[in-house]
C-alpha atoms as a PDB file:
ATOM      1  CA  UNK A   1     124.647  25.125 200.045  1.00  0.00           C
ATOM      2  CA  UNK A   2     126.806  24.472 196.775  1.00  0.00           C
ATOM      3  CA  UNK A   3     124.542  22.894 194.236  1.00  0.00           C
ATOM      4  CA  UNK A   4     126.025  20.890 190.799  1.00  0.00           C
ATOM      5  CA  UNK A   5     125.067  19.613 187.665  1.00  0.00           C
ATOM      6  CA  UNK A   6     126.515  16.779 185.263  1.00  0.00           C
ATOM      7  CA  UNK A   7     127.388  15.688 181.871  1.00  0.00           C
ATOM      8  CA  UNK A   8     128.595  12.513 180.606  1.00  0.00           C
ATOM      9  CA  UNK A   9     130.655  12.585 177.370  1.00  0.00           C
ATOM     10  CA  UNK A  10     131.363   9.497 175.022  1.00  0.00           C
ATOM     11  CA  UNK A  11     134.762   9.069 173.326  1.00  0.00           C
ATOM     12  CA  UNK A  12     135.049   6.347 170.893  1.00  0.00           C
ATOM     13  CA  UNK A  13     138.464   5.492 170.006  1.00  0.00           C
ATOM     14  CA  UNK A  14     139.840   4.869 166.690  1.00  0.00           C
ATOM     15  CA  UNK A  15     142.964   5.223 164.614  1.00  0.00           C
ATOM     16  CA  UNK A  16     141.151   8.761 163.376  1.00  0.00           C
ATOM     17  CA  UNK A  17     139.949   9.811 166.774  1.00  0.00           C
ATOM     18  CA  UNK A  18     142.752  10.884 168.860  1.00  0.00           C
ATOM     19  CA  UNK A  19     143.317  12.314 172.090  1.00  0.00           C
ATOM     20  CA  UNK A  20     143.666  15.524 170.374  1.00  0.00           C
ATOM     21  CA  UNK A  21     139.956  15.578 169.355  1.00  0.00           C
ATOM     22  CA  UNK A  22     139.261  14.867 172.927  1.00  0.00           C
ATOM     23  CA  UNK A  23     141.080  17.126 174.849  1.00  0.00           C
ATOM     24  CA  UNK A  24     139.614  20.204 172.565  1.00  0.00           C
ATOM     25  CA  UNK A  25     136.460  18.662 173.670  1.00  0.00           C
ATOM     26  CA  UNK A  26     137.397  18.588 177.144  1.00  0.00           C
ATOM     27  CA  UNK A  27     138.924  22.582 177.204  1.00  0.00           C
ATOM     28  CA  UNK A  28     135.699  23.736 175.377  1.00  0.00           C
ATOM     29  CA  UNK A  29     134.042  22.118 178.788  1.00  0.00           C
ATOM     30  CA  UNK A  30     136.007  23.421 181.106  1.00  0.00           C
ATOM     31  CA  UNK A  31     135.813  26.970 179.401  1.00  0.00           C
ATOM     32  CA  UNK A  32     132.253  26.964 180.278  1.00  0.00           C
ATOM     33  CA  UNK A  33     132.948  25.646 184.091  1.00  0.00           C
ATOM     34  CA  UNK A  34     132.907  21.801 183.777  1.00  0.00           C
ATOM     35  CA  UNK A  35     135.228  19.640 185.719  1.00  0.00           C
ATOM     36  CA  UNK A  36     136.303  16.054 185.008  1.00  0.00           C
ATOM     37  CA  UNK A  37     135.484  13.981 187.717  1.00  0.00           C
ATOM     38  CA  UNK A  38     136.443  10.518 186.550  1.00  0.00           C
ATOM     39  CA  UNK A  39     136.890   9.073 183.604  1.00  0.00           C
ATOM     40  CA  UNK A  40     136.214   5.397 182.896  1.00  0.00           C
ATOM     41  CA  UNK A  41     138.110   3.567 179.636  1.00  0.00           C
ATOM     42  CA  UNK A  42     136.749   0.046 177.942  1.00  0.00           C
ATOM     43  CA  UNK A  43     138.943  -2.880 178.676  1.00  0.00           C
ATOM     44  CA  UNK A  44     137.544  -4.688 175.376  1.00  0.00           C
ATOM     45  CA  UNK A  45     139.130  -3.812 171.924  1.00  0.00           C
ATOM     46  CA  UNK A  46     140.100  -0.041 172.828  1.00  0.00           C
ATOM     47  CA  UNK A  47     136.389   0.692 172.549  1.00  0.00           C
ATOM     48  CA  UNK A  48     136.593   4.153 174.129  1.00  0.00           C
ATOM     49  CA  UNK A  49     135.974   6.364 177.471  1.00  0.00           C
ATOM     50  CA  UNK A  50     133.313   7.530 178.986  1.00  0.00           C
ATOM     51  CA  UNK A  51     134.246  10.953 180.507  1.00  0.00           C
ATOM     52  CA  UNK A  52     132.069  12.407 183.683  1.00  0.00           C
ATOM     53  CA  UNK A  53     131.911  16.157 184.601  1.00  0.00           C
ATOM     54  CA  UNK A  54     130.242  18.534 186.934  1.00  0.00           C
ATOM     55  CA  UNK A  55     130.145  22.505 187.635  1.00  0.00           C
ATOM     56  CA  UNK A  56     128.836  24.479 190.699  1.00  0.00           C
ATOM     57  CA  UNK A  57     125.477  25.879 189.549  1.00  0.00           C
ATOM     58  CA  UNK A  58     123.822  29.128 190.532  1.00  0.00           C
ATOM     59  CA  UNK A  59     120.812  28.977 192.375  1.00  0.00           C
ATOM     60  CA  UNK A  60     119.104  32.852 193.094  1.00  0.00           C
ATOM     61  CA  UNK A  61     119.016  33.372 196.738  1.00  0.00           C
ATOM     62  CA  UNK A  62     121.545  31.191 198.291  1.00  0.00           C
ATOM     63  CA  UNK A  63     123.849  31.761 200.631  1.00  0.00           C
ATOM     64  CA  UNK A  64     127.297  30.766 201.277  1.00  0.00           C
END
């Protein structure tokens, strides 16, 4: 049985943070196995997003 873990990561947006900064963020994730499973952006005053991710983990002794 496939097993996964989480992270949430918090992306305030400003004039000096810019998608840039975050996808670096995000490709540093997904060089260690994380995948974005949704994403969820502030409606009020371009506050930020809230980025959700997961990866398969290893567990010893299981089977496929």
């Amino acid at each position: 049985m496939k097993t996964f873990e989480y992270d949430i990561l918090s992306f305030p947006m400003t004039r000096k943070t810019s998608l840039a900064d975050m996808r670096a963020s995000l490709n540093e994730k997904g060089a260690d196995g994380w995948e974005v499973v949704s994403i969820s952006t502030s409606e009020f005053a371009n506050i930020g997003h809230t980025v959700f991710l997961k990866r398969e983990t290893t567990t010893i002794g299981a089977t496929a």
